[in-house]
PDB file of N, CA and C in Angstrom:
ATOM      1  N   UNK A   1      81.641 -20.706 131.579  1.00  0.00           N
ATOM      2  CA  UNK A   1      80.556 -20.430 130.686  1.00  0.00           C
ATOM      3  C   UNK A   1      79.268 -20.387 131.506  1.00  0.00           C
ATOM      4  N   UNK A   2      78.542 -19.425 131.149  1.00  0.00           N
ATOM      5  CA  UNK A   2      77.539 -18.970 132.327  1.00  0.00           C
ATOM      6  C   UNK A   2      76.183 -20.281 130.809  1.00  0.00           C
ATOM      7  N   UNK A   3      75.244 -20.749 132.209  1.00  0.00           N
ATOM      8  CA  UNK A   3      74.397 -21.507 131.095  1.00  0.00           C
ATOM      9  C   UNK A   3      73.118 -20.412 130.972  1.00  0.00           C
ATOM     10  N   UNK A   4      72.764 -20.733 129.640  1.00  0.00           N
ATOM     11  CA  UNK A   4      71.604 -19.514 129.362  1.00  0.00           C
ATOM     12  C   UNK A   4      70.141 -20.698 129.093  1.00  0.00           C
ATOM     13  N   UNK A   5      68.831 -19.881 129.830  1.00  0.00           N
ATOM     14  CA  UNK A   5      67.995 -20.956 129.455  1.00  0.00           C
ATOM     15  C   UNK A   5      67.093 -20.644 128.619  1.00  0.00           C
ATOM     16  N   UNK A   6      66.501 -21.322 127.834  1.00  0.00           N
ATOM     17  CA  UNK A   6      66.373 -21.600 126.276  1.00  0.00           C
ATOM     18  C   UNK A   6      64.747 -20.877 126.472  1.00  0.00           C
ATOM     19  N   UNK A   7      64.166 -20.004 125.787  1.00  0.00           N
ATOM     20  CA  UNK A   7      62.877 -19.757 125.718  1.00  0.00           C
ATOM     21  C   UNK A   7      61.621 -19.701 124.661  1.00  0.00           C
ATOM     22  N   UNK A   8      61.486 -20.888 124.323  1.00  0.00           N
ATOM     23  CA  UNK A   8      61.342 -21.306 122.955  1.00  0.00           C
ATOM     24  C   UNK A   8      59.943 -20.465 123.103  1.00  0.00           C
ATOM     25  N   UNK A   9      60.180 -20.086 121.750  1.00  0.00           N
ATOM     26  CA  UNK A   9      58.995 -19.154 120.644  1.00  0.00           C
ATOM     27  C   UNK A   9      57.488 -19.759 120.493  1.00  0.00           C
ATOM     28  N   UNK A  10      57.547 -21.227 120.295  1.00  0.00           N
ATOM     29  CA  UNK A  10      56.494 -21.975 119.775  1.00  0.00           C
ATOM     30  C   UNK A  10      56.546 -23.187 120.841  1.00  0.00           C
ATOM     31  N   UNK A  11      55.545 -23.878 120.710  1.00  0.00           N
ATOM     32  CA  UNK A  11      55.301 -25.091 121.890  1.00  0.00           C
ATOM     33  C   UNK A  11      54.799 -26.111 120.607  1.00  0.00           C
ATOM     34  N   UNK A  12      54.930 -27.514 121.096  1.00  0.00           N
ATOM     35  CA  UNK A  12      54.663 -28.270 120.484  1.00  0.00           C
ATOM     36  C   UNK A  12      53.771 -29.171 121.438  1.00  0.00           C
ATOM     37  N   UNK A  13      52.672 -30.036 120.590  1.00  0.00           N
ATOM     38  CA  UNK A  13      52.287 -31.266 121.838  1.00  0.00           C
ATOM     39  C   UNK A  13      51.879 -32.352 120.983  1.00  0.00           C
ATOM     40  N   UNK A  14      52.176 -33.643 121.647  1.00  0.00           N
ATOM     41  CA  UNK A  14      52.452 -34.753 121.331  1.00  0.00           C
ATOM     42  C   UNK A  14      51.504 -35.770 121.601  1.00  0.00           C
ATOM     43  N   UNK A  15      50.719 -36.280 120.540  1.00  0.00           N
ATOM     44  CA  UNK A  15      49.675 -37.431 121.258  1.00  0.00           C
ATOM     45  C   UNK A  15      49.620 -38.436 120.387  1.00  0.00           C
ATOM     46  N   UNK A  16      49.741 -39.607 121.526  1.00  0.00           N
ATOM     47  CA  UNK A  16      49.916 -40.785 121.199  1.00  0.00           C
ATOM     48  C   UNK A  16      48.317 -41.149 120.593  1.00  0.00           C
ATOM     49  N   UNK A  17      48.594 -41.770 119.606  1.00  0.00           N
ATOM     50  CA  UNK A  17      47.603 -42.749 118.612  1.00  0.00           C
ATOM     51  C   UNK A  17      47.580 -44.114 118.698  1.00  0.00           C
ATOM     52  N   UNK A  18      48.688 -44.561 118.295  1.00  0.00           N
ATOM     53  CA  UNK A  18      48.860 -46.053 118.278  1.00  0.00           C
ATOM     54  C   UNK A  18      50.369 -46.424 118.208  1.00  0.00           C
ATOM     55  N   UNK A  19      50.541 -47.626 118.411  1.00  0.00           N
ATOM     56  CA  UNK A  19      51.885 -48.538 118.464  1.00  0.00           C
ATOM     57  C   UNK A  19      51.575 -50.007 118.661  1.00  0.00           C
ATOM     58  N   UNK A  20      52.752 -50.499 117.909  1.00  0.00           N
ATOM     59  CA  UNK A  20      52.949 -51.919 117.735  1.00  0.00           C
ATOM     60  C   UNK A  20      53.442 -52.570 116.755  1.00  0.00           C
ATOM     61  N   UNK A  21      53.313 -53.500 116.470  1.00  0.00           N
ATOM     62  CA  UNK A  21      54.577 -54.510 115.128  1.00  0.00           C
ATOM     63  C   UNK A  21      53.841 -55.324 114.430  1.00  0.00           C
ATOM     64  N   UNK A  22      54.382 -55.862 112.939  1.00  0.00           N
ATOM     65  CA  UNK A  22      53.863 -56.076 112.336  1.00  0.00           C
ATOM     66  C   UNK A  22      54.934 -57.310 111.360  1.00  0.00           C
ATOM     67  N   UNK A  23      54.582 -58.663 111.643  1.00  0.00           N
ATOM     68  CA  UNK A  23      55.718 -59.337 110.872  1.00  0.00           C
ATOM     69  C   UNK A  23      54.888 -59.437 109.436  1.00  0.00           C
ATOM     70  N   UNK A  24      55.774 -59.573 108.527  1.00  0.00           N
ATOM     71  CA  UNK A  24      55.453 -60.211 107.006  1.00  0.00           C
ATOM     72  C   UNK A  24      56.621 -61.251 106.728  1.00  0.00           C
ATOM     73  N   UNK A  25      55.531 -61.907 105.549  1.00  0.00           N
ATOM     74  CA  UNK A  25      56.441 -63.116 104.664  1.00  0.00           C
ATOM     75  C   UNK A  25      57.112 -62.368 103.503  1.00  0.00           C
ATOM     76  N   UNK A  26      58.234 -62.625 103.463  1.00  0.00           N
ATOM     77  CA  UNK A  26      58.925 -62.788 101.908  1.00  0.00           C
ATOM     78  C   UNK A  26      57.911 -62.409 100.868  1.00  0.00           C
ATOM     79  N   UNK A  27      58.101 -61.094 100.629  1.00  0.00           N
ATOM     80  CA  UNK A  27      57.949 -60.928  99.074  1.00  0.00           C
ATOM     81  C   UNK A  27      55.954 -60.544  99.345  1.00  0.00           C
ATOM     82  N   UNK A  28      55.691 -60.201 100.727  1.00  0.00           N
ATOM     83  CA  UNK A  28      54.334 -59.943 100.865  1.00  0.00           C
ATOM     84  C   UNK A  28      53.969 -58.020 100.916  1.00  0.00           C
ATOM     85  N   UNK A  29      52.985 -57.903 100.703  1.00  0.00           N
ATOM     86  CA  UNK A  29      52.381 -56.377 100.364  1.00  0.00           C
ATOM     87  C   UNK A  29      51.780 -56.415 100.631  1.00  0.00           C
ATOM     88  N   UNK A  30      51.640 -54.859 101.726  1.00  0.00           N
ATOM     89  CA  UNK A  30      50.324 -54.110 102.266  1.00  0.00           C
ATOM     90  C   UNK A  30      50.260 -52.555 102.096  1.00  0.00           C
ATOM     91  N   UNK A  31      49.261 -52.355 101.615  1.00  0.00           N
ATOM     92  CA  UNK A  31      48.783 -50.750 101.052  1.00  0.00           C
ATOM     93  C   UNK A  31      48.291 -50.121 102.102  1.00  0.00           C
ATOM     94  N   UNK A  32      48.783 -49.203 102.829  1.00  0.00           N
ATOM     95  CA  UNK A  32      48.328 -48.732 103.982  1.00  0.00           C
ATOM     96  C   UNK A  32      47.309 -47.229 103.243  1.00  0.00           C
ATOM     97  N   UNK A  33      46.403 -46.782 104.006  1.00  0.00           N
ATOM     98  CA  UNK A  33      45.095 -45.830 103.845  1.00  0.00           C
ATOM     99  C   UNK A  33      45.492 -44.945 104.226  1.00  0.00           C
ATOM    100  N   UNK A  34      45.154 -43.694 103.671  1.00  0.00           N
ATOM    101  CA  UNK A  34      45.805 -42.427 104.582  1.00  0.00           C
ATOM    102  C   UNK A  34      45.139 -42.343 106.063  1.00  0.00           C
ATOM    103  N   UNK A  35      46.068 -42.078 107.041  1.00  0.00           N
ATOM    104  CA  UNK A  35      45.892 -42.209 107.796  1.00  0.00           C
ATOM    105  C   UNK A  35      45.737 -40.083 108.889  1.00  0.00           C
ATOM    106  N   UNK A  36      45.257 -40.158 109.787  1.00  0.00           N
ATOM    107  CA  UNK A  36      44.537 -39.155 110.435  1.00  0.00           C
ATOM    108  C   UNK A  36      45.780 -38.603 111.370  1.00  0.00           C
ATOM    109  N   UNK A  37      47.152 -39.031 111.188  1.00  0.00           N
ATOM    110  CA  UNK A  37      48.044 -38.885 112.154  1.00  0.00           C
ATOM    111  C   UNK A  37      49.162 -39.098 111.370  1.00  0.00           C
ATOM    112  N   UNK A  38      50.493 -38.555 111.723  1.00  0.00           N
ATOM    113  CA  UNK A  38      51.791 -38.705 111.936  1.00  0.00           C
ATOM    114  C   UNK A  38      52.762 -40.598 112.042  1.00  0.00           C
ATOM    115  N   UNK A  39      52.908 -41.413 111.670  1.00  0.00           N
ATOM    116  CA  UNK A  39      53.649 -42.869 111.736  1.00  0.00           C
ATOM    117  C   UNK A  39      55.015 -42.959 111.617  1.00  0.00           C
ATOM    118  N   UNK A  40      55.788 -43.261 112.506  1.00  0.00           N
ATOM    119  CA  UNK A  40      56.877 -43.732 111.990  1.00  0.00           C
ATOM    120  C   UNK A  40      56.855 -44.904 111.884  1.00  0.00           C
ATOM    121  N   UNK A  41      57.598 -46.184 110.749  1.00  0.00           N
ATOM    122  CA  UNK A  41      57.538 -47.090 110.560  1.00  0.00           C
ATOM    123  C   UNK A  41      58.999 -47.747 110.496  1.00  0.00           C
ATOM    124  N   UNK A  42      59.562 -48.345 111.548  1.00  0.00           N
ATOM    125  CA  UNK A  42      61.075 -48.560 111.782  1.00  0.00           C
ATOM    126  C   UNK A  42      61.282 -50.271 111.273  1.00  0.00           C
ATOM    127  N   UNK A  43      62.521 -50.593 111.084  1.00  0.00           N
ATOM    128  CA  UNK A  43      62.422 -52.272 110.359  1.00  0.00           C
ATOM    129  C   UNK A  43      63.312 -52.925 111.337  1.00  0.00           C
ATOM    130  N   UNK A  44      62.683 -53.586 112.316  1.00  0.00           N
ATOM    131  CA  UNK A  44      63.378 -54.332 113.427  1.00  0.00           C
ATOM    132  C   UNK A  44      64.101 -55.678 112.565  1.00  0.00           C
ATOM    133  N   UNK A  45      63.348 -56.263 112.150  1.00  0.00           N
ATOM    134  CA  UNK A  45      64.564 -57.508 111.571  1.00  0.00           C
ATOM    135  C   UNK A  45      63.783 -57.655 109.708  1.00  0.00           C
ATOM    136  N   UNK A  46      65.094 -57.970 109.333  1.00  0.00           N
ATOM    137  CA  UNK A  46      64.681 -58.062 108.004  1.00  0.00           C
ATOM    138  C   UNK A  46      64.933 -56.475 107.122  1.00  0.00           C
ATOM    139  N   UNK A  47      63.688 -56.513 105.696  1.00  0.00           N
ATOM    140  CA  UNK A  47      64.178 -55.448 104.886  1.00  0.00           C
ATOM    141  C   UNK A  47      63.217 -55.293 104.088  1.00  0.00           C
ATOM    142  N   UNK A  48      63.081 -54.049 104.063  1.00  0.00           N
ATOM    143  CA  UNK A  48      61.582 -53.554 103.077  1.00  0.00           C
ATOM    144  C   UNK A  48      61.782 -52.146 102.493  1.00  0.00           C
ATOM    145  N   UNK A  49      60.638 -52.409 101.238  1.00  0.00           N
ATOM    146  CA  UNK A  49      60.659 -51.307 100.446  1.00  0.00           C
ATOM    147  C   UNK A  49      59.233 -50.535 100.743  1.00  0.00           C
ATOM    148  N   UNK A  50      59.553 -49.018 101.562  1.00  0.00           N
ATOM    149  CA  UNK A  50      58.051 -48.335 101.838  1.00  0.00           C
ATOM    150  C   UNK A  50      58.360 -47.274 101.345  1.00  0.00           C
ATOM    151  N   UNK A  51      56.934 -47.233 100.705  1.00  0.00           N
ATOM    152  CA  UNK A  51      56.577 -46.096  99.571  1.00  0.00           C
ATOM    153  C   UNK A  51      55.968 -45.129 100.688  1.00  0.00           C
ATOM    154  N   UNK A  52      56.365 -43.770 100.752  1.00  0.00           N
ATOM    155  CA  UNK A  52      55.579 -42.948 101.140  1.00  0.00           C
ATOM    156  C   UNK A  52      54.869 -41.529 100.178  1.00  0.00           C
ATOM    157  N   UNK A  53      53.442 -42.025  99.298  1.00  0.00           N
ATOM    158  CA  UNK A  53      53.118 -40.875  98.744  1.00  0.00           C
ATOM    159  C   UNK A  53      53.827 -41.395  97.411  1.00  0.00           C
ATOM    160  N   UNK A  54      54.812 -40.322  96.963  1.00  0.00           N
ATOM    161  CA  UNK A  54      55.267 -40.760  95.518  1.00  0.00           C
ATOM    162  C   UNK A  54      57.053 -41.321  95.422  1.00  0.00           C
ATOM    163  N   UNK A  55      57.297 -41.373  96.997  1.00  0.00           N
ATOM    164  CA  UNK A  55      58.812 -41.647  97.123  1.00  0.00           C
ATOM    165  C   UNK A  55      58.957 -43.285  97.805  1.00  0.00           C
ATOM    166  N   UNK A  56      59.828 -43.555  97.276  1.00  0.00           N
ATOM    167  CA  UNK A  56      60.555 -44.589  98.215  1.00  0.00           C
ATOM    168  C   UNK A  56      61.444 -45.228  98.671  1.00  0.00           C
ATOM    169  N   UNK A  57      61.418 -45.921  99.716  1.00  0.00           N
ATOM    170  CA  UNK A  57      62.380 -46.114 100.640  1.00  0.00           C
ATOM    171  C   UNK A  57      63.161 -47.493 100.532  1.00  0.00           C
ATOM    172  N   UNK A  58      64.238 -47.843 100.807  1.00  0.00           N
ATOM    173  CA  UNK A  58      64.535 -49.369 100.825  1.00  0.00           C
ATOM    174  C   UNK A  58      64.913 -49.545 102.489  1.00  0.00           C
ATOM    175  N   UNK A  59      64.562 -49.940 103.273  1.00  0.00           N
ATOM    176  CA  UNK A  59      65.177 -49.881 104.953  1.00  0.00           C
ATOM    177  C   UNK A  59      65.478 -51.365 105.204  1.00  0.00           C
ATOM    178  N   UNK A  60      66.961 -51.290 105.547  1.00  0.00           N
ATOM    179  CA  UNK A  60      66.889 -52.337 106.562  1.00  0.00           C
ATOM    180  C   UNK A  60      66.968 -52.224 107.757  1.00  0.00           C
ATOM    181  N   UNK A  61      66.905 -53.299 108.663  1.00  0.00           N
ATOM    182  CA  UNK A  61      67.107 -53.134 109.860  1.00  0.00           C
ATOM    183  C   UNK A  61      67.596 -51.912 110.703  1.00  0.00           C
ATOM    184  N   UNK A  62      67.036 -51.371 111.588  1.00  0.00           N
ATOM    185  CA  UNK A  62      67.413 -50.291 112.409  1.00  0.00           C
ATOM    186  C   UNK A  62      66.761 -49.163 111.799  1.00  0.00           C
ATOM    187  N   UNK A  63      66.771 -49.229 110.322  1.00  0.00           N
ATOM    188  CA  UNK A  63      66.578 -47.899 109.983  1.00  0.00           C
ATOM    189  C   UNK A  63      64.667 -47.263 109.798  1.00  0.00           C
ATOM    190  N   UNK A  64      64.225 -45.968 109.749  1.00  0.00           N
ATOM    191  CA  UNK A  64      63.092 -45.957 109.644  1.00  0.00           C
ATOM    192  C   UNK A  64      62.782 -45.398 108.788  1.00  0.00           C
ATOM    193  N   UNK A  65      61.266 -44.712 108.321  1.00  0.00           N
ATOM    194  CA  UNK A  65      60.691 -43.401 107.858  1.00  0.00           C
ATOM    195  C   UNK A  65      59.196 -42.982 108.450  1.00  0.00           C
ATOM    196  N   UNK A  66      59.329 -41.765 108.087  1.00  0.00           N
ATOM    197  CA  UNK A  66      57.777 -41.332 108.752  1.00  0.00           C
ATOM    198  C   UNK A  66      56.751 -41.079 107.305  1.00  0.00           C
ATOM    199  N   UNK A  67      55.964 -41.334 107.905  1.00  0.00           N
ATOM    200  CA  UNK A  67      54.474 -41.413 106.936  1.00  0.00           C
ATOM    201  C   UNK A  67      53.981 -40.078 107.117  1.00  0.00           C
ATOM    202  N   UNK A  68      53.735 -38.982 106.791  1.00  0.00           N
ATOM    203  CA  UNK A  68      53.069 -37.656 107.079  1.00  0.00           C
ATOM    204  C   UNK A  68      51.501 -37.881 107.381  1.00  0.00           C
ATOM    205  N   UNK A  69      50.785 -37.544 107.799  1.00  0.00           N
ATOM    206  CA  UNK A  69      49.576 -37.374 107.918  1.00  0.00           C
ATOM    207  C   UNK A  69      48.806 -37.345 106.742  1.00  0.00           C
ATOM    208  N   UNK A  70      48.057 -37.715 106.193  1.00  0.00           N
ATOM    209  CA  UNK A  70      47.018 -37.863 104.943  1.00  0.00           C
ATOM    210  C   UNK A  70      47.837 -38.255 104.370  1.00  0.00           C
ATOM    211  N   UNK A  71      48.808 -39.272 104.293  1.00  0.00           N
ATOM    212  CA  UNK A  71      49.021 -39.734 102.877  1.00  0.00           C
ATOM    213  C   UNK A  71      49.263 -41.028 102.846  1.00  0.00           C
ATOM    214  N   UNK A  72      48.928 -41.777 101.745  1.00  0.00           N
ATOM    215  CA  UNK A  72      49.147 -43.120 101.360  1.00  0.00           C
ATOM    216  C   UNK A  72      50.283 -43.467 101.518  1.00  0.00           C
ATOM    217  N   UNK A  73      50.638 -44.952 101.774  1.00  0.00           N
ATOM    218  CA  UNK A  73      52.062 -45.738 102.009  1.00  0.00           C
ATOM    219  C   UNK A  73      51.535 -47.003 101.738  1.00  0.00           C
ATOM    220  N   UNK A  74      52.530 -48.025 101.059  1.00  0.00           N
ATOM    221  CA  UNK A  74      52.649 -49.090 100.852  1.00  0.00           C
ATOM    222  C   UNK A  74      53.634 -49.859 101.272  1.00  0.00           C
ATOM    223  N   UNK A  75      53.942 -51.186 101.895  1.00  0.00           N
ATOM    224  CA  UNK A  75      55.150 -51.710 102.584  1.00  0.00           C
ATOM    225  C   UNK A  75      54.906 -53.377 101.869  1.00  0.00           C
ATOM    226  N   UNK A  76      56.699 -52.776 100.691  1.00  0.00           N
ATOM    227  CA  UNK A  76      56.790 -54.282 100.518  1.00  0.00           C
ATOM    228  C   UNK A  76      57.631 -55.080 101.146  1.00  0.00           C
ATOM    229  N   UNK A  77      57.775 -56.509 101.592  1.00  0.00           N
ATOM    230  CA  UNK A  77      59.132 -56.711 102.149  1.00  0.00           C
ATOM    231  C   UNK A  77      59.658 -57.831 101.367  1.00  0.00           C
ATOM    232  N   UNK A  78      61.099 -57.399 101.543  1.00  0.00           N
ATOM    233  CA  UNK A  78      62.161 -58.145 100.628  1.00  0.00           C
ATOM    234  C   UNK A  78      61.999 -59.221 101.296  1.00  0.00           C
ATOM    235  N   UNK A  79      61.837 -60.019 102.390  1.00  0.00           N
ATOM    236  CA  UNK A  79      62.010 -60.786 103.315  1.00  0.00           C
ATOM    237  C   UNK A  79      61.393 -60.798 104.448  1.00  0.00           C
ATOM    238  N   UNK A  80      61.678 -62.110 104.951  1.00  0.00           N
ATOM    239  CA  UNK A  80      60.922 -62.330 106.263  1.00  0.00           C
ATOM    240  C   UNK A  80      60.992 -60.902 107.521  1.00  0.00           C
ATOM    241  N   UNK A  81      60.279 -60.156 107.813  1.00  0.00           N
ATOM    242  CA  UNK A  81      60.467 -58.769 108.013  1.00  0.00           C
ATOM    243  C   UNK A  81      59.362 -58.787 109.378  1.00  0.00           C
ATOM    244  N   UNK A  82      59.679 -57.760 110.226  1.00  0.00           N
ATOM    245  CA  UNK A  82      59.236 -57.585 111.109  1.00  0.00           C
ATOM    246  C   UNK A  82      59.441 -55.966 111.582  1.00  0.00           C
ATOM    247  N   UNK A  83      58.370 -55.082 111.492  1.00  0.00           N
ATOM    248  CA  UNK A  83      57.992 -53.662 110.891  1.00  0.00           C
ATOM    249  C   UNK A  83      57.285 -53.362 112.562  1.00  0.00           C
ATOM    250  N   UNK A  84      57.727 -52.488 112.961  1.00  0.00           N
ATOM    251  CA  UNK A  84      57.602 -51.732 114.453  1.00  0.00           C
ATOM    252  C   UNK A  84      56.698 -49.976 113.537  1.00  0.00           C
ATOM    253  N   UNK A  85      55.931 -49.764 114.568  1.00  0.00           N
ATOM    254  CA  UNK A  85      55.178 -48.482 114.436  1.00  0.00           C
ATOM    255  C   UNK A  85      54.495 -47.567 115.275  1.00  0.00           C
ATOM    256  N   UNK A  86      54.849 -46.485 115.309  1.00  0.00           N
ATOM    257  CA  UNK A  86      54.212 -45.615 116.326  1.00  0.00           C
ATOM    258  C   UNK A  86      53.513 -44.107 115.829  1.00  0.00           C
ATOM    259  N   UNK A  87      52.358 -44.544 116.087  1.00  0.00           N
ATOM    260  CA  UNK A  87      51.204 -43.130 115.415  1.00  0.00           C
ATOM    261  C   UNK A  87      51.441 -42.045 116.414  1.00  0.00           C
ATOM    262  N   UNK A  88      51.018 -40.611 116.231  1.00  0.00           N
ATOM    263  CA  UNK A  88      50.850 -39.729 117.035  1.00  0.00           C
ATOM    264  C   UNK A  88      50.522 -38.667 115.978  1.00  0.00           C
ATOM    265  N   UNK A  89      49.824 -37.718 117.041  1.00  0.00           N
ATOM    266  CA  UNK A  89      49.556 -36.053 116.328  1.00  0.00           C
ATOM    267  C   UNK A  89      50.122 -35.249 116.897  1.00  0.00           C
ATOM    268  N   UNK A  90      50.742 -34.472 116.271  1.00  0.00           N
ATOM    269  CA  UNK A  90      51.782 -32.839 116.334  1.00  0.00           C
ATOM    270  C   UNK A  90      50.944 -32.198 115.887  1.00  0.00           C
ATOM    271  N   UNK A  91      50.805 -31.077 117.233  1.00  0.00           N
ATOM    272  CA  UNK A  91      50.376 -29.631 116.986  1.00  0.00           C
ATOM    273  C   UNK A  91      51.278 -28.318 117.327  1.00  0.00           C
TER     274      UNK A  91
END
Protein backbone atom coordinates (compact mmCIF):
# COMPACT_ATOMS: atom_id res chain seq x y z
CA UNK A 1 0.00 0.00 0.00
CA UNK A 2 1.63 3.10 -1.29
CA UNK A 3 1.00 5.92 1.78
CA UNK A 4 -0.79 9.05 0.44
CA UNK A 5 -0.23 12.42 2.30
CA UNK A 6 -3.16 14.10 3.61
CA UNK A 7 -3.72 17.84 2.33
CA UNK A 8 -6.12 19.30 4.45
CA UNK A 9 -8.53 22.04 2.99
CA UNK A 10 -8.81 24.17 6.20
CA UNK A 11 -6.20 24.81 9.09
CA UNK A 12 -7.10 25.09 12.50
CA UNK A 13 -5.17 26.96 15.54
CA UNK A 14 -5.19 26.35 19.01
CA UNK A 15 -4.68 28.73 22.00
CA UNK A 16 -4.29 28.04 25.27
CA UNK A 17 -6.40 30.20 27.88
CA UNK A 18 -6.35 28.52 31.01
CA UNK A 19 -6.04 25.18 33.03
CA UNK A 20 -6.36 23.70 36.32
CA UNK A 21 -8.69 21.88 39.04
CA UNK A 22 -11.17 22.52 41.08
CA UNK A 23 -12.30 20.32 44.26
CA UNK A 24 -15.97 20.67 45.73
CA UNK A 25 -17.95 19.42 48.80
CA UNK A 26 -20.89 17.15 48.58
CA UNK A 27 -23.88 18.52 47.30
CA UNK A 28 -21.99 22.14 46.52
CA UNK A 29 -22.85 24.58 43.35
CA UNK A 30 -21.14 26.82 41.11
CA UNK A 31 -22.70 28.87 38.19
CA UNK A 32 -20.05 29.44 35.83
CA UNK A 33 -20.36 33.04 33.42
CA UNK A 34 -20.17 32.77 29.88
CA UNK A 35 -17.03 32.54 29.17
CA UNK A 36 -14.75 34.15 25.96
CA UNK A 37 -13.35 30.63 24.99
CA UNK A 38 -13.86 26.96 24.37
CA UNK A 39 -13.61 24.57 28.25
CA UNK A 40 -13.47 21.24 28.65
CA UNK A 41 -14.46 20.21 32.07
CA UNK A 42 -13.30 16.44 32.88
CA UNK A 43 -14.28 14.68 36.56
CA UNK A 44 -11.03 13.29 38.00
CA UNK A 45 -12.50 11.78 41.24
CA UNK A 46 -15.96 11.78 42.30
CA UNK A 47 -19.37 12.80 40.27
CA UNK A 48 -21.23 15.72 39.01
CA UNK A 49 -24.08 17.08 37.31
CA UNK A 50 -22.93 19.99 34.52
CA UNK A 51 -25.38 21.88 32.85
CA UNK A 52 -24.20 23.21 29.66
CA UNK A 53 -26.68 26.05 28.30
CA UNK A 54 -30.04 24.11 28.39
CA UNK A 55 -28.58 20.40 28.57
CA UNK A 56 -27.22 18.22 31.07
CA UNK A 57 -24.74 16.08 31.97
CA UNK A 58 -24.26 13.49 34.86
CA UNK A 59 -20.16 12.57 34.67
CA UNK A 60 -18.35 10.45 36.62
CA UNK A 61 -14.99 9.95 36.88
CA UNK A 62 -12.90 9.90 33.68
CA UNK A 63 -15.57 11.18 31.80
CA UNK A 64 -15.92 14.91 30.39
CA UNK A 65 -17.87 17.73 28.45
CA UNK A 66 -17.07 20.85 26.66
CA UNK A 67 -18.61 24.20 27.43
CA UNK A 68 -18.90 26.10 23.90
CA UNK A 69 -17.85 29.55 23.95
CA UNK A 70 -20.54 32.17 25.19
CA UNK A 71 -22.46 30.04 27.08
CA UNK A 72 -23.49 29.54 30.61
CA UNK A 73 -22.69 26.26 32.71
CA UNK A 74 -23.41 25.29 36.10
CA UNK A 75 -21.51 22.36 38.09
CA UNK A 76 -23.31 20.50 40.71
CA UNK A 77 -21.53 17.76 42.55
CA UNK A 78 -23.05 14.65 43.80
CA UNK A 79 -20.01 14.30 46.01
CA UNK A 80 -16.80 15.01 47.22
CA UNK A 81 -15.54 15.85 43.53
CA UNK A 82 -12.56 17.07 42.06
CA UNK A 83 -13.24 18.84 38.41
CA UNK A 84 -9.97 19.30 36.03
CA UNK A 85 -10.26 22.14 33.16
CA UNK A 86 -8.73 23.39 30.19
CA UNK A 87 -9.76 26.75 28.27
CA UNK A 88 -8.61 27.48 24.74
CA UNK A 89 -9.74 29.30 21.40
CA UNK A 90 -10.34 27.54 17.97
CA UNK A 91 -10.05 29.33 14.90
Amino acid sequence: MKWREAKPENNISITYACAGSAEYERDSEFSGTKLPFEMFLCVENGSAAITVGEEQFLLSKGESVLVPCDTEYRIEAREESLLVYVGFEAR
